[in-house]
Protein backbone atom coordinates (compact mmCIF):
# COMPACT_ATOMS: atom_id res chain seq x y z
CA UNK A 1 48.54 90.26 156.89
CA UNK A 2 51.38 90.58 159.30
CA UNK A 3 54.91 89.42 158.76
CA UNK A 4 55.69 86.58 161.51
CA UNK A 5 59.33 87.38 163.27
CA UNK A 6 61.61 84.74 162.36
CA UNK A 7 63.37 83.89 164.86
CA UNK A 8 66.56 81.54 165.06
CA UNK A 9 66.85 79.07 168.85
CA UNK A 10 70.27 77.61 169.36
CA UNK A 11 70.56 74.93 171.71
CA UNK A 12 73.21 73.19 172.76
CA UNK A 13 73.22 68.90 173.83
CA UNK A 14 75.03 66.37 175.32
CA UNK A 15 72.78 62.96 175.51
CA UNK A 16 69.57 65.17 177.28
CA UNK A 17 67.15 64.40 174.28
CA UNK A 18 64.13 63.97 176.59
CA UNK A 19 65.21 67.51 177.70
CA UNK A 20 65.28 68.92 174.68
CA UNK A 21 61.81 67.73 173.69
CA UNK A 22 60.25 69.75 176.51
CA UNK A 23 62.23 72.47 175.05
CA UNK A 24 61.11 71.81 171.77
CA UNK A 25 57.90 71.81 172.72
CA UNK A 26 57.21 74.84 174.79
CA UNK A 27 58.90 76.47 171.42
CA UNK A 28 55.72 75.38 169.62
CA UNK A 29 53.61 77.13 171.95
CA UNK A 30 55.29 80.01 172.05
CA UNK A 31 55.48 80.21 167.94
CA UNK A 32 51.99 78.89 167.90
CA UNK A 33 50.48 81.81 170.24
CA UNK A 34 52.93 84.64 168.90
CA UNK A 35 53.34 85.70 165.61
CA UNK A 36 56.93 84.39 165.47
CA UNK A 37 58.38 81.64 163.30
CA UNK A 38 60.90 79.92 165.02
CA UNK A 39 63.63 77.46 163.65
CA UNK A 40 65.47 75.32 166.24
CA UNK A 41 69.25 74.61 165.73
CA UNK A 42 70.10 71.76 167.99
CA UNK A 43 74.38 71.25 168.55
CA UNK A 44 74.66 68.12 169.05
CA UNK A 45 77.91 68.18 171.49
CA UNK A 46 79.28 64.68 170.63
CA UNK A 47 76.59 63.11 171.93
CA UNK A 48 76.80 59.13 172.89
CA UNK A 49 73.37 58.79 172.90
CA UNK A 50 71.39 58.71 169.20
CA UNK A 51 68.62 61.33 168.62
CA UNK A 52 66.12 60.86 166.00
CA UNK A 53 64.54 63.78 164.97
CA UNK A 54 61.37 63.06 162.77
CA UNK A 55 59.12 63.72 164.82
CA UNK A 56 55.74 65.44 163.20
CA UNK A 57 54.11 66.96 166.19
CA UNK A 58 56.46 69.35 166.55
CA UNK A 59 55.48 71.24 164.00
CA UNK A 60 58.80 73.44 164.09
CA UNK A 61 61.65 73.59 162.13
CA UNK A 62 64.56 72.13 163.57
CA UNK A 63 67.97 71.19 162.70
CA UNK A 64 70.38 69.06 163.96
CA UNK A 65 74.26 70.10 163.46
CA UNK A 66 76.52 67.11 165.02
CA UNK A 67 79.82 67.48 166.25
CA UNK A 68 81.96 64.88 166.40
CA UNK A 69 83.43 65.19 169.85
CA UNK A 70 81.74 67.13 173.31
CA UNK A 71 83.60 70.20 172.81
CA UNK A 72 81.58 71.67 176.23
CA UNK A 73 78.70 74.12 176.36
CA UNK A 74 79.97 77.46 175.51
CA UNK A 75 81.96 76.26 172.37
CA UNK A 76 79.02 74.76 170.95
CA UNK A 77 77.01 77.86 171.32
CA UNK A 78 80.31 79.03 169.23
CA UNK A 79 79.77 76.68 166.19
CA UNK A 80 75.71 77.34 166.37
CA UNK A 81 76.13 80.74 166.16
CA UNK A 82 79.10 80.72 163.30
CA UNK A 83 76.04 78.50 161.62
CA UNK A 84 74.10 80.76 161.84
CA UNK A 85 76.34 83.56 160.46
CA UNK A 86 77.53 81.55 157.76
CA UNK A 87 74.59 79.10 156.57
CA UNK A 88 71.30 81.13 157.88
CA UNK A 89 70.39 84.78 155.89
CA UNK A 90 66.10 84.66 156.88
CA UNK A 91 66.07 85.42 160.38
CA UNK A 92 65.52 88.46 162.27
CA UNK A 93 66.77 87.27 165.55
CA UNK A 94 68.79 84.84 167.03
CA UNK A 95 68.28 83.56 170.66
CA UNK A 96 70.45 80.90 172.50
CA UNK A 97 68.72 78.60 175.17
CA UNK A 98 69.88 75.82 177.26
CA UNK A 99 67.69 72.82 176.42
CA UNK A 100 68.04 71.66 180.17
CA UNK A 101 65.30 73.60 181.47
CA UNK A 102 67.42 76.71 182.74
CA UNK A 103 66.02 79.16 180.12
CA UNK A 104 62.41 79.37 180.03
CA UNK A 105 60.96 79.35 176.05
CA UNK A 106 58.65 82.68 177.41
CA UNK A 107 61.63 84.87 178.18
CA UNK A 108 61.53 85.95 174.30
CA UNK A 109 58.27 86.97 174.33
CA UNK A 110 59.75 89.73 177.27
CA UNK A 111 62.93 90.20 175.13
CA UNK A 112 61.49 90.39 172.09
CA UNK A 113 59.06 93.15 173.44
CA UNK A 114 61.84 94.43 175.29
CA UNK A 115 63.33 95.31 172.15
């Protein structure tokens, strides 16, 4: 049996939940048609608007970390990834995506194979 590649997605948000859930999942698919295991870590950039994440047919693992305050894009990429470095040791990658739409889920199949 084949070890799955765990792989870890940050993502920053600011209030773009219904965003996020397209991201979230076209992650599925791509786990679900790979061998890959991926875990989602959502920053939530001080978000006004309330996200609730239980939400079974996602079928992924995903976290939420919430910041207090928007600290802006590229600074919440910051915390995910000092997350990851300091909470997260079962991974064997660790990919950042927009949750807008920008970064397209199948671009880590390429980079992954890339690799």
């Amino acid at each position: 049996m084949m070890n799955k590649t765990k792989i870890i997605c940050i993502t920053p948000v600011f209030n773009d939940w219904e965003s996020f859930e397209i991201l979230v999942k076209q992650l599925k698919k791509i786990q679900d048609s790979n061998s890959f295991k991926i875990k989602i870590l959502a920053i939530n950039d001080g978000s006004t608007d309330v996200y609730i994440k239980d939400n079974p047919e996602f079928g992924l693992d995903l976290q939420i970390v919430n910041l207090k305050i928007n600290i802006g894009h590229q600074r919440a990429i910051g915390v995910g990834l000092q997350y990851v470095f300091n909470e997260e040791n079962d991974y064997d990658y660790v990919v950042v995506m927009d949750s807008d739409g920008e970064d397209k889920p199948e671009h880590i199949v390429e980079l992954l194979n890339i690799l």
